[in-house]
Protein backbone atom coordinates (compact mmCIF):
# COMPACT_ATOMS: atom_id res chain seq x y z
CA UNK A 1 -22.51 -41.41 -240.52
CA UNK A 2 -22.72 -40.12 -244.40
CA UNK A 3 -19.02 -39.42 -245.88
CA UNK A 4 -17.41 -38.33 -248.48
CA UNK A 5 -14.34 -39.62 -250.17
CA UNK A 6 -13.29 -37.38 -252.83
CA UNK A 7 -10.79 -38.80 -254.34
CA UNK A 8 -10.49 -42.99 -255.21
CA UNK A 9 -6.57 -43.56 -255.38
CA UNK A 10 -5.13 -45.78 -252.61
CA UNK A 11 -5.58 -43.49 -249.78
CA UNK A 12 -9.16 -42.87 -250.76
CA UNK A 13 -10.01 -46.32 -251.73
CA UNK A 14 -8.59 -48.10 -248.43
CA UNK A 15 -9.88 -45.36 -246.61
CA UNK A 16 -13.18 -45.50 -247.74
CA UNK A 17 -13.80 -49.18 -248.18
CA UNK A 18 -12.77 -49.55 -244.23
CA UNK A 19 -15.25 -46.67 -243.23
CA UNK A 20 -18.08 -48.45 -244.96
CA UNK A 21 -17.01 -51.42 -243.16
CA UNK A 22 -17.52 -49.69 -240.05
CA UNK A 23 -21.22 -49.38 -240.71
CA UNK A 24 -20.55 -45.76 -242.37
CA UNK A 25 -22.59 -44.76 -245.59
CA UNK A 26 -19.64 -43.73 -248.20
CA UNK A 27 -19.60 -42.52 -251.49
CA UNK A 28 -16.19 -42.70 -253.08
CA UNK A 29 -15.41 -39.77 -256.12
CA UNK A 30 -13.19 -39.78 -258.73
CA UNK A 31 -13.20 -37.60 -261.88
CA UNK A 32 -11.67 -40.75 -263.85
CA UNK A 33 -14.89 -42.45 -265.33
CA UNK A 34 -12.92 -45.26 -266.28
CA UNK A 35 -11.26 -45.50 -262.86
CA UNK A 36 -15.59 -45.44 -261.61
CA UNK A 37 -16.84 -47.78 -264.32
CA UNK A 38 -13.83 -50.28 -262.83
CA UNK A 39 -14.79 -49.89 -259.86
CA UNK A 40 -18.31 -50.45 -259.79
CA UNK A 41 -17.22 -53.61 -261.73
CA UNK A 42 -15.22 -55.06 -258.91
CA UNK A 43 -11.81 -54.46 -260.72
CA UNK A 44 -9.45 -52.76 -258.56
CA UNK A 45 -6.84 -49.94 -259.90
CA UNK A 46 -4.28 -50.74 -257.51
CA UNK A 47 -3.22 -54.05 -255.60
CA UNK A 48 -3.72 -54.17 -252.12
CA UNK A 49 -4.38 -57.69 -250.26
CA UNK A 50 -7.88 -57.95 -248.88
CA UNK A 51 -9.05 -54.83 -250.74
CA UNK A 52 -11.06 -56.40 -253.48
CA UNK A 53 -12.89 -58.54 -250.93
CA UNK A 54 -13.73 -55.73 -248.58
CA UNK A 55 -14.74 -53.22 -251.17
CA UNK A 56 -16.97 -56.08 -252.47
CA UNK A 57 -18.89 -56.98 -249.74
CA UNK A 58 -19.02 -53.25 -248.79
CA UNK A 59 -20.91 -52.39 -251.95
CA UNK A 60 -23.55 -55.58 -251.80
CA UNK A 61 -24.31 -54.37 -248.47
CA UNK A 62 -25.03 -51.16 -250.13
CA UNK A 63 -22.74 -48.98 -248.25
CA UNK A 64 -19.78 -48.20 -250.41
CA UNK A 65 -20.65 -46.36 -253.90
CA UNK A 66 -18.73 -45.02 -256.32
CA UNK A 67 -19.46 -41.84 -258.65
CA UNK A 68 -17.73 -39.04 -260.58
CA UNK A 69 -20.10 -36.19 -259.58
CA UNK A 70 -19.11 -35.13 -255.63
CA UNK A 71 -21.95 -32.32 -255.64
CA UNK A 72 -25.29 -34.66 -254.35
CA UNK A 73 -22.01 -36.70 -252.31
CA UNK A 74 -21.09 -33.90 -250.44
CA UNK A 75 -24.45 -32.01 -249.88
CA UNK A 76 -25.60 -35.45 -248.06
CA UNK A 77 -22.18 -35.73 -246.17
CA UNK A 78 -21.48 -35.37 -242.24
CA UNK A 79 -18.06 -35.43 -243.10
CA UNK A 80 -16.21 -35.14 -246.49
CA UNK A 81 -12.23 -36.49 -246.80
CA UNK A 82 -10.19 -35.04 -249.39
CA UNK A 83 -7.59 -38.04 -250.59
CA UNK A 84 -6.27 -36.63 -253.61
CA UNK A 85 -2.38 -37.03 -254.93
CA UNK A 86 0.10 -34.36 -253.82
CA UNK A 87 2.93 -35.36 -255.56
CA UNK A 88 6.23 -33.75 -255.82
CA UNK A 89 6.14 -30.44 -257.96
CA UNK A 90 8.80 -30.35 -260.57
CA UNK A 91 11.73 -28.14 -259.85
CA UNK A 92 11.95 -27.88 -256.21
CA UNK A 93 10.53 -30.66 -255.03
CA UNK A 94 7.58 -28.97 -252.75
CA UNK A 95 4.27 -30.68 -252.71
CA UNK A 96 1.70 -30.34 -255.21
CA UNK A 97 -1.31 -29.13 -253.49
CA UNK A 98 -3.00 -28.16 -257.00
CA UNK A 99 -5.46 -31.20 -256.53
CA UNK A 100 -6.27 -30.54 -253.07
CA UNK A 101 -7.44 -26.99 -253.75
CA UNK A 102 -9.26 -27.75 -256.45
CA UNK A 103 -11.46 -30.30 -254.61
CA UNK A 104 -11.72 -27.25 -252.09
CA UNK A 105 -13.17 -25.45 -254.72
CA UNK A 106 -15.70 -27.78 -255.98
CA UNK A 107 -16.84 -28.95 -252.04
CA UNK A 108 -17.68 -25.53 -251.15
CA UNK A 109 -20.67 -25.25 -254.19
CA UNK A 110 -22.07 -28.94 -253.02
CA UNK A 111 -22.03 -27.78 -249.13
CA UNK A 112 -25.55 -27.62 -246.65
CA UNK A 113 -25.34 -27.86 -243.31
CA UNK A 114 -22.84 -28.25 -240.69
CA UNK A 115 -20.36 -30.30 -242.41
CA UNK A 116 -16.52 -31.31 -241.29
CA UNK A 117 -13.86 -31.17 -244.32
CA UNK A 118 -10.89 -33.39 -243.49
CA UNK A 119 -7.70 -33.49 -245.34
CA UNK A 120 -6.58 -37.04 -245.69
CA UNK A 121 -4.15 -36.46 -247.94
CA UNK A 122 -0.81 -35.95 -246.54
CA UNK A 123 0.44 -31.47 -247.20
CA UNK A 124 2.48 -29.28 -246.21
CA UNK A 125 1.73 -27.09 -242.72
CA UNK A 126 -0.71 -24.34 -243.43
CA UNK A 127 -2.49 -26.30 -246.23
CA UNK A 128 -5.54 -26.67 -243.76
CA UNK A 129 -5.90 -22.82 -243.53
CA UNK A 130 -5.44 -22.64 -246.90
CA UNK A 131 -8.41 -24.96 -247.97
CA UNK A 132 -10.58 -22.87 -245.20
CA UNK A 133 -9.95 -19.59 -247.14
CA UNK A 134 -10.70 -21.44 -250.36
CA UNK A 135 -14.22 -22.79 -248.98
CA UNK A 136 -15.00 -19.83 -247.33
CA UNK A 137 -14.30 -17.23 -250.07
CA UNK A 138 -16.37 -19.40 -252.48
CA UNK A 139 -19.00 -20.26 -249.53
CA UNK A 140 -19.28 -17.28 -246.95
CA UNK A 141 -22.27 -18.75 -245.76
CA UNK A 142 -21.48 -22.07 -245.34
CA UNK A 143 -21.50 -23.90 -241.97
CA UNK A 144 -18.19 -25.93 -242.10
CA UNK A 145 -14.91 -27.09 -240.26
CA UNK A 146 -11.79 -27.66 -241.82
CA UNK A 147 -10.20 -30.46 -240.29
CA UNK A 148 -6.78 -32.53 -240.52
CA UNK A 149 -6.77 -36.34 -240.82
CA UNK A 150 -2.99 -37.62 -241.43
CA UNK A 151 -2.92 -41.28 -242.80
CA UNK A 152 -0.72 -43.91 -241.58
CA UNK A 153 -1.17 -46.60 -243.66
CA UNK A 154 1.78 -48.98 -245.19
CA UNK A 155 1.11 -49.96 -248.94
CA UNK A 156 0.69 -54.37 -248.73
CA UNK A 157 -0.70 -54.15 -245.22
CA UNK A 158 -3.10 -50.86 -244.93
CA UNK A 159 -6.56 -52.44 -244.25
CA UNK A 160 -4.91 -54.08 -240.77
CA UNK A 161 -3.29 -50.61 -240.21
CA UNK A 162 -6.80 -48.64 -240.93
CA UNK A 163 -8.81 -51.20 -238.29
CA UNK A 164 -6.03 -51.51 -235.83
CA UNK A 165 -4.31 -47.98 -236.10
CA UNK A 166 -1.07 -47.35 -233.43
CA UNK A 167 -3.19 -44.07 -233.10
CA UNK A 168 -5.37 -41.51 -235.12
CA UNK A 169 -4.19 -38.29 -235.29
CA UNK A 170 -7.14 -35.39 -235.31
CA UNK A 171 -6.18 -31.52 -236.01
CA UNK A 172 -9.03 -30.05 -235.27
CA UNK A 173 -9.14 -25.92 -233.89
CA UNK A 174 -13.12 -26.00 -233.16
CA UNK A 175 -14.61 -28.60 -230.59
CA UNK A 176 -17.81 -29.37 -232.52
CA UNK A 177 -15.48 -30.38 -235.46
CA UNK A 178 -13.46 -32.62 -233.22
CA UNK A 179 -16.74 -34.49 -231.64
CA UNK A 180 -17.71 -35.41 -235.47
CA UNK A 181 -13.95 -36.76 -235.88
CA UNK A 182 -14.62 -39.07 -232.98
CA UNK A 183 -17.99 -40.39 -233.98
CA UNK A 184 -16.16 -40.91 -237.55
CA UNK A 185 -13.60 -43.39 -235.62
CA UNK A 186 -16.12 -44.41 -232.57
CA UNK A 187 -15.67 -48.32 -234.28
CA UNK A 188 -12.62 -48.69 -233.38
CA UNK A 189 -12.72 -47.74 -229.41
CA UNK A 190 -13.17 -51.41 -229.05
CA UNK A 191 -9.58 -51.51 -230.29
CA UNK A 192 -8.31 -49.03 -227.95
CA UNK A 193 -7.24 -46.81 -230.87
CA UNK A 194 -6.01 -43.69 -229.22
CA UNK A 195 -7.11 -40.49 -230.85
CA UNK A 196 -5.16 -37.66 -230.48
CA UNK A 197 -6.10 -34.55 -230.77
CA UNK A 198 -4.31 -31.54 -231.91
CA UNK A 199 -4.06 -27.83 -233.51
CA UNK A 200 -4.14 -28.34 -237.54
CA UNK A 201 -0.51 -27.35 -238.38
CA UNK A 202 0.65 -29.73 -235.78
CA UNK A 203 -1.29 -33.03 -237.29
CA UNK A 204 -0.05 -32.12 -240.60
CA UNK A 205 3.06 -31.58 -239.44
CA UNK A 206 3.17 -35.02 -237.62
CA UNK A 207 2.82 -36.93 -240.93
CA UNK A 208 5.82 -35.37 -242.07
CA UNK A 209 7.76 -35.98 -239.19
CA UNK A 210 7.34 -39.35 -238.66
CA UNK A 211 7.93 -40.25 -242.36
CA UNK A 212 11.33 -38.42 -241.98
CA UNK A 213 11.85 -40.10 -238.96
CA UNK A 214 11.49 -43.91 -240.72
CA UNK A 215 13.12 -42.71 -243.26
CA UNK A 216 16.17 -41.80 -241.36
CA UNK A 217 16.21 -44.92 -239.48
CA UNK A 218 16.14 -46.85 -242.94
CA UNK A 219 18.98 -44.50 -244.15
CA UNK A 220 21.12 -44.61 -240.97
CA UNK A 221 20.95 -48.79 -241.01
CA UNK A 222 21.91 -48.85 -244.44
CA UNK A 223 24.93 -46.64 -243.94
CA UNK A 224 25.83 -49.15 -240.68
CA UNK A 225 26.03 -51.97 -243.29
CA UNK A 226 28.24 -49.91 -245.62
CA UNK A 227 30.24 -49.56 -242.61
CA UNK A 228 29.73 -53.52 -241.74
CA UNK A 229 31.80 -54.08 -245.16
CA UNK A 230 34.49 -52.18 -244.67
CA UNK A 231 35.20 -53.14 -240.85
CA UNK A 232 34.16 -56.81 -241.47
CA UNK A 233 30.59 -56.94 -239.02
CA UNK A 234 27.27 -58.09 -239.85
CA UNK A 235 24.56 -56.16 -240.17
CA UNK A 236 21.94 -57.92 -239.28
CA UNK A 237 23.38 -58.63 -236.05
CA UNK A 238 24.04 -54.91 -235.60
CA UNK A 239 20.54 -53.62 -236.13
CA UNK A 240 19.05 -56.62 -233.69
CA UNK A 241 21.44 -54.99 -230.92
CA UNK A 242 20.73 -51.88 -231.44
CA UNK A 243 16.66 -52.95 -232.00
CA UNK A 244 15.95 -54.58 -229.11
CA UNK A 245 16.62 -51.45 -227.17
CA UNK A 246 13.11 -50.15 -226.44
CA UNK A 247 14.11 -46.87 -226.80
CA UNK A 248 15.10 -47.58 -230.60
CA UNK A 249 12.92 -50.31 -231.38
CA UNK A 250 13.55 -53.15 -234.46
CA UNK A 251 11.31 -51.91 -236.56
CA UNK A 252 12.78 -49.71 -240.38
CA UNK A 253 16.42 -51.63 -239.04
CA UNK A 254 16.01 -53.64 -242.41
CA UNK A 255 19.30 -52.78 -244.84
CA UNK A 256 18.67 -52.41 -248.37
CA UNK A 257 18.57 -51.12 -251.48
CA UNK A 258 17.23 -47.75 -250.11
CA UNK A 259 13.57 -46.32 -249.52
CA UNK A 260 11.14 -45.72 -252.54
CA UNK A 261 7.34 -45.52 -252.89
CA UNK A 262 4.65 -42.98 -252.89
CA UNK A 263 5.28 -41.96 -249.16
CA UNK A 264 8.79 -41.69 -248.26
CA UNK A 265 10.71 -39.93 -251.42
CA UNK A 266 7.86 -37.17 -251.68
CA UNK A 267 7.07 -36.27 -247.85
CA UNK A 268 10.86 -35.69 -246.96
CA UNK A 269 11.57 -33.38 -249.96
CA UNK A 270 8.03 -31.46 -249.02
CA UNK A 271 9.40 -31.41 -245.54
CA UNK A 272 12.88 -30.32 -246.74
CA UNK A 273 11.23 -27.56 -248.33
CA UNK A 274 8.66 -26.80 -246.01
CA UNK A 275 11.75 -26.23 -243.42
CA UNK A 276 13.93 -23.96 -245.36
CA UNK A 277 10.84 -21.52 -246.14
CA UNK A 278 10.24 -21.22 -242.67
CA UNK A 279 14.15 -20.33 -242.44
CA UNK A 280 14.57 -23.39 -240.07
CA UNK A 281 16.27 -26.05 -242.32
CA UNK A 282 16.13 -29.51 -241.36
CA UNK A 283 19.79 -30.42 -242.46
CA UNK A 284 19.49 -33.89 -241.03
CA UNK A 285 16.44 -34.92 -243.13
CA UNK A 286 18.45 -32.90 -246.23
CA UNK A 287 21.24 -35.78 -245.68
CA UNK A 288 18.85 -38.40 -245.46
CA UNK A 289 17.78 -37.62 -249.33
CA UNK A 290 20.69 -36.72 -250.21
CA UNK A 291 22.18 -40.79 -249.16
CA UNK A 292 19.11 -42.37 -250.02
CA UNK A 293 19.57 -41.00 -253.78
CA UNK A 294 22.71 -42.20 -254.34
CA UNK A 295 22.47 -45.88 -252.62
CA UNK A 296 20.30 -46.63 -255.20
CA UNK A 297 22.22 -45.96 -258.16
CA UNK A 298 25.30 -47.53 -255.46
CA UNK A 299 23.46 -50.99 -255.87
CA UNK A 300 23.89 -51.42 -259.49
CA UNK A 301 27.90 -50.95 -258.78
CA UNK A 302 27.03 -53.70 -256.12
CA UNK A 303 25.97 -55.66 -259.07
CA UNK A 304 28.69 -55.02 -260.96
CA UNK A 305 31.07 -55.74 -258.39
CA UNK A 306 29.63 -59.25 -258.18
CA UNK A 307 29.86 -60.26 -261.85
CA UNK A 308 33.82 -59.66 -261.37
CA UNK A 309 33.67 -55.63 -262.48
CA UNK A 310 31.73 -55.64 -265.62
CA UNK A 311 28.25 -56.34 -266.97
CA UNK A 312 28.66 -55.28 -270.77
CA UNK A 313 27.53 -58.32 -272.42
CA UNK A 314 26.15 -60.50 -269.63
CA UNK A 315 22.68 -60.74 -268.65
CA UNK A 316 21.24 -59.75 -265.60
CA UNK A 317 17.97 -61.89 -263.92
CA UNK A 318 16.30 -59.08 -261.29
CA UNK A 319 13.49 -61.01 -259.07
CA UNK A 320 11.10 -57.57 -257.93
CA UNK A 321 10.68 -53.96 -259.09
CA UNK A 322 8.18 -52.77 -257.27
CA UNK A 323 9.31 -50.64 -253.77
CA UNK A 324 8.15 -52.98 -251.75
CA UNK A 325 6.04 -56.28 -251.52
CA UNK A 326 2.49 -57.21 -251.35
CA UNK A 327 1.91 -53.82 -253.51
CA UNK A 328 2.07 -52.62 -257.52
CA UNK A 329 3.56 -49.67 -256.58
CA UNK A 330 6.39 -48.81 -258.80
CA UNK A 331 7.17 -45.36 -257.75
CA UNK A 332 10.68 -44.30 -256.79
CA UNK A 333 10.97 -48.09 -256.94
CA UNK A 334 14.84 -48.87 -255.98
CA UNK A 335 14.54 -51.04 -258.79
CA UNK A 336 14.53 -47.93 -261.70
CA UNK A 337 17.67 -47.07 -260.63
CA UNK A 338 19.37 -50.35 -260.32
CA UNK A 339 18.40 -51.50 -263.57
CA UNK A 340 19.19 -48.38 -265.46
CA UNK A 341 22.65 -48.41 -263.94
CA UNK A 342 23.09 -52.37 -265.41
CA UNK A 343 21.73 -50.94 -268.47
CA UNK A 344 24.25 -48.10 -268.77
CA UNK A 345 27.19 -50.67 -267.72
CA UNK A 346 26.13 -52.66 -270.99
CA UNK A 347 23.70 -55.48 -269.29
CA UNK A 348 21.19 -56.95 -270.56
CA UNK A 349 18.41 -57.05 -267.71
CA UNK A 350 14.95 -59.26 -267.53
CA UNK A 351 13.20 -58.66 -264.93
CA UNK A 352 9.80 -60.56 -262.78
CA UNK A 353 7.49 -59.60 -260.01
CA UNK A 354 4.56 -60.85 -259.14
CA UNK A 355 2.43 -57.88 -258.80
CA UNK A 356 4.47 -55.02 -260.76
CA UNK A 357 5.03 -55.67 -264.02
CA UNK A 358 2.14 -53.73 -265.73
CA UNK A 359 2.94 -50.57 -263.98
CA UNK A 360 6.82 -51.14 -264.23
CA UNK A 361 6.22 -51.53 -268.46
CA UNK A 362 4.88 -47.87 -268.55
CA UNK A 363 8.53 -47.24 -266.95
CA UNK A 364 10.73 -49.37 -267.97
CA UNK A 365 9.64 -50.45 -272.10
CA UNK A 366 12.85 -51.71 -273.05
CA UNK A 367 13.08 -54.20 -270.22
CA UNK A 368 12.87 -58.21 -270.80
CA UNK A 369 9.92 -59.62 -268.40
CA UNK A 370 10.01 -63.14 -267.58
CA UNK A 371 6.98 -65.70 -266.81
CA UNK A 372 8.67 -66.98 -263.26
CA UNK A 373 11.94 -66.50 -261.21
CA UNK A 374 13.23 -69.60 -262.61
CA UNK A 375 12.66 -68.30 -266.34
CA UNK A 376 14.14 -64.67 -265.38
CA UNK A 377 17.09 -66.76 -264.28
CA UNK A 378 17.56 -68.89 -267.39
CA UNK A 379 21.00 -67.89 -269.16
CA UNK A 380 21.54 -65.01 -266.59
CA UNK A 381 25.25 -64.30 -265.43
CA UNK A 382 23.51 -62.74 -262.06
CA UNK A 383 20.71 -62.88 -260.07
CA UNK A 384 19.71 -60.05 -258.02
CA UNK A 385 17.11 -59.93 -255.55
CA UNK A 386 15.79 -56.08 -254.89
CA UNK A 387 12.34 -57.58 -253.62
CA UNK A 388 11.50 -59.32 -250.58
CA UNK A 389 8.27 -61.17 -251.98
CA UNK A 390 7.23 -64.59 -250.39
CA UNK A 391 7.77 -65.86 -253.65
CA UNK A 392 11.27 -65.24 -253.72
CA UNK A 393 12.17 -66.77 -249.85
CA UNK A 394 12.04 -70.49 -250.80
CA UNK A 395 13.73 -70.88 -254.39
CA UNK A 396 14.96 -73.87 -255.91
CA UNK A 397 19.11 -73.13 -255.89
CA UNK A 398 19.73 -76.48 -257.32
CA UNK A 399 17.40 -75.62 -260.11
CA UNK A 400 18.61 -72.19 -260.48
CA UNK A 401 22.18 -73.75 -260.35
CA UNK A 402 21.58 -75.44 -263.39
CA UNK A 403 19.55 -73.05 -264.88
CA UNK A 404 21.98 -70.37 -264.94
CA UNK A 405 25.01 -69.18 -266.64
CA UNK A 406 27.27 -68.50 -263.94
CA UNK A 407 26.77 -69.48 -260.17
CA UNK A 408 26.00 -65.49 -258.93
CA UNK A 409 23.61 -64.05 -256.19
CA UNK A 410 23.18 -60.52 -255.36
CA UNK A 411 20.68 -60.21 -252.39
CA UNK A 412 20.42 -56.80 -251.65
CA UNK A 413 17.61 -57.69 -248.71
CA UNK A 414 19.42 -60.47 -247.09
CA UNK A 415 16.56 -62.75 -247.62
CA UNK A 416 19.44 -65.98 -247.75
CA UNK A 417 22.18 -67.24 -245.44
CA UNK A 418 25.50 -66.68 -247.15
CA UNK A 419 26.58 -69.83 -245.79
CA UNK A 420 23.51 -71.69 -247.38
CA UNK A 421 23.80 -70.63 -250.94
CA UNK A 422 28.11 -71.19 -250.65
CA UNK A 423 27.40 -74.80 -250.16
CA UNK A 424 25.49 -75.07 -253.12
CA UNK A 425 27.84 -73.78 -255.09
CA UNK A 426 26.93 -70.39 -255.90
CA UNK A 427 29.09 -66.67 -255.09
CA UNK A 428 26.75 -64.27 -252.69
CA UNK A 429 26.98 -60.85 -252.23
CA UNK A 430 24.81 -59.61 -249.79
CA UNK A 431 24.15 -55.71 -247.79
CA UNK A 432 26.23 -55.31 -244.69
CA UNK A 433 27.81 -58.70 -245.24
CA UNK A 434 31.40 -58.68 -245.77
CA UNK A 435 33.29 -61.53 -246.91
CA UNK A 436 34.25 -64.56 -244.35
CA UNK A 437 32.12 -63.17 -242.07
CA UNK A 438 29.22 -66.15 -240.53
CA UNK A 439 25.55 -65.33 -240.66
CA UNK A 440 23.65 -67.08 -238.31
């Protein structure tokens, strides 16, 4: 099939890349030339593992392109994806479905022929009908569907979650529309992918729910280990008892430094507001970002706490800033808030990650960025894991022991054995481990 991607961020990009890997013809827009001109070069805008490979190959096989004019895209498209941002809007916190309309608005002049428009990007419930008006007003004549396409992907591991998908979620209120969806994802019947099939306010309300729901069960395990502390339990060992019931599942049981990223922060405060417009407020999810706000600035007290009360004067090494690994992704990063509370407290803070320190300059200017973990850790009165990289699950202690000014770990993602860094000599602090207690 011929599709359209308007839009080349991650969603677009991954999305994209994978469909041409099907055997789909796609053309990939973006208004950025720069962002194009990269592209077409091979250099990718984001970091995603496997993703410059794929969208390689794609293009010498001549089915991925990449242009900043949609209209000869769209007229040749059987289906055309709109994978634009929606970010937060400033102020209340609802979506910002400026960008989605607008590539409503420009689709409708480039349409001929029967012609499916999915939304890709993740809105608010009632977008869809919204984008239908748009096309129509501007297109009476046109022969289209408006469709809903929710993605599911996790940043550091969305090409595997594209091909092998737990399912593929299709709002689609006109059969014809819905037969198109399924030649779209035919490719992947061989993977049993289940497609299900919906009205188009219920798939784009399923996105939302079942980011709220992960990030509840993120929120609730982190407030078990604040709990773990205080009563003197492990963590760890609570959220593989409560995991391996099938009817919870281990999966999100991880405690932390809280949730960040694109997904997460955004999609509960759209849902949030979404809720109390409809007059049916979903106080639950409210809580939820109302905890998940303050843990993070709570882990910088963590810090604190573990240099002995005070940080003015003493430097701090932090290994990871971006939200999560195997991405560059440094928005709502737990990171921005722990190091600007060190900062306040009088720290000095330097800072490595392996894929986020361009993007996390932009935010964070005044920061000290080291080559390595072990040169972040040189001189430092702390050392404070926020990032679960594979680089950081293997270091050196004995190096770092020597390296360092004073014999402190912080591990705010459990990575280490309390037990294993003790014997080496150094002080651990860890989430939902309270002092005295064994780790196995």
């Amino acid at each position: 099939m011929r599709i359209a991607m308007v839009g080349s961020g991650y969603v677009g990009l991954v999305s994209g890349a994978c469909f041409a890997d099907f055997g789909h013809s796609v053309v990939c827009v973006d208004k950025d030339p720069a962002k194009i001109e990269s592209l077409r070069a091979g250099r990718m805008p984001i970091y995603e593992p496997g993703l410059e490979a794929l969208v390689a190959e794609t293009v010498r096989q001549g089915r991925l392109t990449f242009r900043t004019d949609l209209t000869e895209a769209v007229a040749q498209a059987d289906a055309v994806f709109i994978a634009v941002g929606t970010p937060s809007r400033r102020g209340d916190g609802f979506a910002d479905l400026s960008y989605v309309y607008a590539a409503a608005r420009e689709i409708a002049g480039a349409l001929t022929g029967y012609t499916v428009v999915v939304t890709k990007s993740t809105v608010p419930v009632g977008t869809g009908d919204e984008v239908e008006r748009i096309i129509r007003e501007a297109a009476p004549d046109a022969d289209v569907s408006v469709v809903s396409n929710p993605e599911f992907l996790r940043e550091g591991a969305a090409i595997g979650d594209f091909k092998r998908p737990d399912r593929i979620v299709v709002g689609a209120d006109e059969a014809r529309a819905a037969e198109v969806m399924n030649e779209v994802y035919r490719p992947l019947y061989l993977n049993q992918a289940p497609i299900l099939v919906t009205s188009r306010r219920t798939a784009e309300l399923t996105k939302y729910a079942a980011n709220a729901f992960l990030a509840t069960k993120i929120t609730f395990i982190n407030e078990m280990a604040d709990l773990c502390e205080r009563v003197g339990a492990d963590v760890q060992a609570v959220a593989r008892g409560i995991g391996l019931d099938n009817r919870i599942g281990s999966k999100f049981l991880h405690a932390g430094p809280g949730y960040g990223g694109s997904c997460f922060p955004k999609d509960t405060l759209a849902l949030v507001k979404t809720a109390q417009d409809a007059g049916s407020p979903v106080r639950l999810v409210e809580t939820v970002v109302s905890v998940n706000d303050q843990r993070k600035r709570a882990m910088a007290r963590k810090v604190i706490q573990a240099c002995g009360g005070a940080v003015r004067g003493k430097t701090v090494a932090v290994l990871g800033l971006t939200f999560k690994p195997n991405t560059d992704d440094m928005r709502e990063a737990p990171s921005l808030a722990i190091i600007a509370g060190l900062q306040d407290a009088g720290a000095t803070v330097r800072a490595y990650d392996p894929e986020g320190m361009e993007q996390a300059r932009t935010l964070l200017p005044d920061l000290a960025y080291a080559e390595d973990p072990y040169d972040c850790a040189e001189g430092a009165d702390a050392l404070v894991i926020v990032t679960e990289w594979n680089a950081f699950r293997a270091l050196d202690f004995e190096r770092l022991h020597g390296l360092m000014a004073a014999p402190v770990v912080v591990d705010l993602r459990n990575v280490y054995r309390p037990q294993d860094l003790e014997a080496k000599g150094f002080r651990y602090t860890g989430v939902g481990r309270p002092e005295g207690v064994t780790v196995r």
